[in-house]
C-alpha atoms as a PDB file:
ATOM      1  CA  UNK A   1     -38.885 107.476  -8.211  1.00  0.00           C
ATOM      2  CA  UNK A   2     -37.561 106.992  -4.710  1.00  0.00           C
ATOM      3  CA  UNK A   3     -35.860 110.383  -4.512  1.00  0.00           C
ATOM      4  CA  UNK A   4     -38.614 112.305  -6.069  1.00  0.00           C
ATOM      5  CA  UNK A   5     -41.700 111.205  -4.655  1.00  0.00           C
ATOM      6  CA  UNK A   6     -40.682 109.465  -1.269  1.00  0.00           C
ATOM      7  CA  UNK A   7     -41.855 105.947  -2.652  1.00  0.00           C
ATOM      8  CA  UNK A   8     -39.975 102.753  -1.925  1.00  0.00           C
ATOM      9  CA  UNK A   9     -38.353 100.956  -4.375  1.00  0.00           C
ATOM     10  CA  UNK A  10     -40.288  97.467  -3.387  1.00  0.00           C
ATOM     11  CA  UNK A  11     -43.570  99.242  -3.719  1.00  0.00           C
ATOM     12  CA  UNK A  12     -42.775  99.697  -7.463  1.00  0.00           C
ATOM     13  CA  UNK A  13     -42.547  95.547  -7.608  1.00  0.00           C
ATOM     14  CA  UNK A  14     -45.575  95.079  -8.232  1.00  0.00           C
ATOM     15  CA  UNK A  15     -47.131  97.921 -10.680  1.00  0.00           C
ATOM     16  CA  UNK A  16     -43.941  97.170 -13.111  1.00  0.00           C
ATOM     17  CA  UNK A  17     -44.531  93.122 -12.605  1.00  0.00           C
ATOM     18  CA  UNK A  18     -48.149  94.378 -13.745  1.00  0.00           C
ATOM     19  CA  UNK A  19     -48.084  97.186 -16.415  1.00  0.00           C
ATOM     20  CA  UNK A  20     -45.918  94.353 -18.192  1.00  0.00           C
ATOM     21  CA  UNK A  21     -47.879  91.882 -18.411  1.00  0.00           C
ATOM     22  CA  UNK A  22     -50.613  94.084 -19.511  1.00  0.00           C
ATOM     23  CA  UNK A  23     -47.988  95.009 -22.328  1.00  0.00           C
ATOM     24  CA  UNK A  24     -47.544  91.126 -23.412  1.00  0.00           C
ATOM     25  CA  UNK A  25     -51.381  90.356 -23.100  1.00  0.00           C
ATOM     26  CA  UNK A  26     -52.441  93.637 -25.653  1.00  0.00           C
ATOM     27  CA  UNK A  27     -48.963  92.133 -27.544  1.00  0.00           C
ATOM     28  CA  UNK A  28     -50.358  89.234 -28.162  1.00  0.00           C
ATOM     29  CA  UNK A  29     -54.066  90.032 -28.404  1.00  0.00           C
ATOM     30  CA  UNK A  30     -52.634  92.015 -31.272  1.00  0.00           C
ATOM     31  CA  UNK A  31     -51.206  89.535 -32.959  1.00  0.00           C
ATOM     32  CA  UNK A  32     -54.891  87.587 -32.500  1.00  0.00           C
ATOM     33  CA  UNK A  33     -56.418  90.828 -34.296  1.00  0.00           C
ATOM     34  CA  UNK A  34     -53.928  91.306 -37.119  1.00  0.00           C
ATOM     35  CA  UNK A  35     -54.357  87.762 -37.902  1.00  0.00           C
ATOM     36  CA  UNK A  36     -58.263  88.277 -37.505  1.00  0.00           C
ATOM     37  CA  UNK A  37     -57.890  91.163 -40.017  1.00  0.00           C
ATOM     38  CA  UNK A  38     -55.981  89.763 -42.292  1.00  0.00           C
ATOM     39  CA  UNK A  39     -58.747  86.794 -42.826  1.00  0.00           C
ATOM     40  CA  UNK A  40     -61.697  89.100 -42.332  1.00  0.00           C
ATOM     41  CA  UNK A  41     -61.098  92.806 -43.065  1.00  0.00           C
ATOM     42  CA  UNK A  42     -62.710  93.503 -39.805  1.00  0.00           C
ATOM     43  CA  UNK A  43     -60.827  95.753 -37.603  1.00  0.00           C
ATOM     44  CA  UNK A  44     -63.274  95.749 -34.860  1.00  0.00           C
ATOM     45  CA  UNK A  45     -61.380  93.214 -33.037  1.00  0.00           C
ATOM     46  CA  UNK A  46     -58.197  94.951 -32.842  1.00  0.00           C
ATOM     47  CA  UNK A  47     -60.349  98.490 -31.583  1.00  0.00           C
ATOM     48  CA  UNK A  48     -61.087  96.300 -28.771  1.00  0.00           C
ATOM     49  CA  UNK A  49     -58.274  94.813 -27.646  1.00  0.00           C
ATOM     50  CA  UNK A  50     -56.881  98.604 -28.005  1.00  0.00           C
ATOM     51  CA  UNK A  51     -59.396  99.997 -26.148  1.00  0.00           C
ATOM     52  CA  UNK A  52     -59.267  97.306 -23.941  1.00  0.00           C
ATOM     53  CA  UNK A  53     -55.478  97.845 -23.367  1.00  0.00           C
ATOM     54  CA  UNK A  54     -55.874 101.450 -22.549  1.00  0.00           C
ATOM     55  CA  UNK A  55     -58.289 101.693 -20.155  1.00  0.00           C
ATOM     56  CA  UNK A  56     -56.556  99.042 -18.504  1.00  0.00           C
ATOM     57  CA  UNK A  57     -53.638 101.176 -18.200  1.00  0.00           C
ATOM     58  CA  UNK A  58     -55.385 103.914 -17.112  1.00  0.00           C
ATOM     59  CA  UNK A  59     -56.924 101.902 -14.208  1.00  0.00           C
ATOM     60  CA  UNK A  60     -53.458 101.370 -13.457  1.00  0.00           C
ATOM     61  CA  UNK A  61     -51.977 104.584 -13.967  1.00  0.00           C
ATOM     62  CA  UNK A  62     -54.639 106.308 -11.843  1.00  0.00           C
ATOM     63  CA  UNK A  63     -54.499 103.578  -8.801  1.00  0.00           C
ATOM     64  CA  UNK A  64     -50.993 104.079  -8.181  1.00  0.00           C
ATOM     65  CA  UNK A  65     -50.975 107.749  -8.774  1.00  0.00           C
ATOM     66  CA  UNK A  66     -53.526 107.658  -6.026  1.00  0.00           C
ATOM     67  CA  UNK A  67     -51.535 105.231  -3.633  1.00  0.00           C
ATOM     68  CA  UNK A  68     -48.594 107.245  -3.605  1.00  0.00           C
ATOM     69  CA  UNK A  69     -50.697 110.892  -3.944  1.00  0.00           C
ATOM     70  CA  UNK A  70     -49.386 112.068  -7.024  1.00  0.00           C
ATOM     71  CA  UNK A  71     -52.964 112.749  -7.745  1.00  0.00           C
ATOM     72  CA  UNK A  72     -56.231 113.752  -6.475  1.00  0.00           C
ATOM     73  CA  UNK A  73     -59.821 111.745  -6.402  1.00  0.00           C
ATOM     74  CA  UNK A  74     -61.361 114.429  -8.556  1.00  0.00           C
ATOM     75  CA  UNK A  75     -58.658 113.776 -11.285  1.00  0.00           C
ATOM     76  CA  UNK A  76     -59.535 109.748 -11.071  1.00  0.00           C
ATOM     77  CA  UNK A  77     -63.030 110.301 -10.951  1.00  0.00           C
ATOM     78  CA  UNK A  78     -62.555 112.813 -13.943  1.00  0.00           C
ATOM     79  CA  UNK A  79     -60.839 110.654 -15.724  1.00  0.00           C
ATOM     80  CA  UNK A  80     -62.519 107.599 -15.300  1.00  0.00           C
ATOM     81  CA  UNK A  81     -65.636 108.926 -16.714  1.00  0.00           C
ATOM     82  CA  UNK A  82     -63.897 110.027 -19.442  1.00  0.00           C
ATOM     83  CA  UNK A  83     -62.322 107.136 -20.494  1.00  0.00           C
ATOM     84  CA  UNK A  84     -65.969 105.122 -19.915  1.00  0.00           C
ATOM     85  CA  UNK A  85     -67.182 107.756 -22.269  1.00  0.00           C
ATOM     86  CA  UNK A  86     -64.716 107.573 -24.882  1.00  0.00           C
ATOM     87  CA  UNK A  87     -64.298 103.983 -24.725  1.00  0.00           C
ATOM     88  CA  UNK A  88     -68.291 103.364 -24.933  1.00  0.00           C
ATOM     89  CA  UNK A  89     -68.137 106.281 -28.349  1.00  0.00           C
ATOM     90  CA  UNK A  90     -65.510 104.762 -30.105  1.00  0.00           C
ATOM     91  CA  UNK A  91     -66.928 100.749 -30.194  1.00  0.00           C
ATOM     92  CA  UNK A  92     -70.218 102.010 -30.555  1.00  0.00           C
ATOM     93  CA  UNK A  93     -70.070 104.778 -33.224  1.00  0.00           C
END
């Protein structure tokens, strides 16, 4: 990452110490939906923690990618509308 993009290795600290414990929070809110299922047949709970999950990440991706100008405003603000959009159509469909 250093080499390629001109970004420091300690400014990559924190996004990895974060985009991992995203990854064990959507882990383990999985776990909390499977067992849900399992008792309920209801799979709405897992949809959201999914959901949840990705547009977290995506918050993420797109902050960083901004920070070190790997991409533009229009992309974020592209993409941020379209993840409000699909996120909103697929819980409430």
């Amino acid at each position: 990452m250093h080499l390629a993009t001109d970004v420091a290795y300690y400014s990559l600290i924190l996004p990895v110490i974060l985009i991992v414990s995203l990854k064990i929070t959507a882990f383990g809110g999985m776990y909390w939906a499977r067992n849900r299922f399992a008792r309920s047949r209801d799979f709405r709970p897992g949809l959201l923690v999914m959901v949840s999950y990705l547009v977290a990440l995506a918050i993420l991706v797109l902050h960083y990618g901004m920070k070190w100008r790997l991409t533009t405003v229009s992309l974020f603000a592209f993409a941020s509308v379209t993840v409000a959009y699909l996120t909103l159509r697929s819980i409430y469909r």
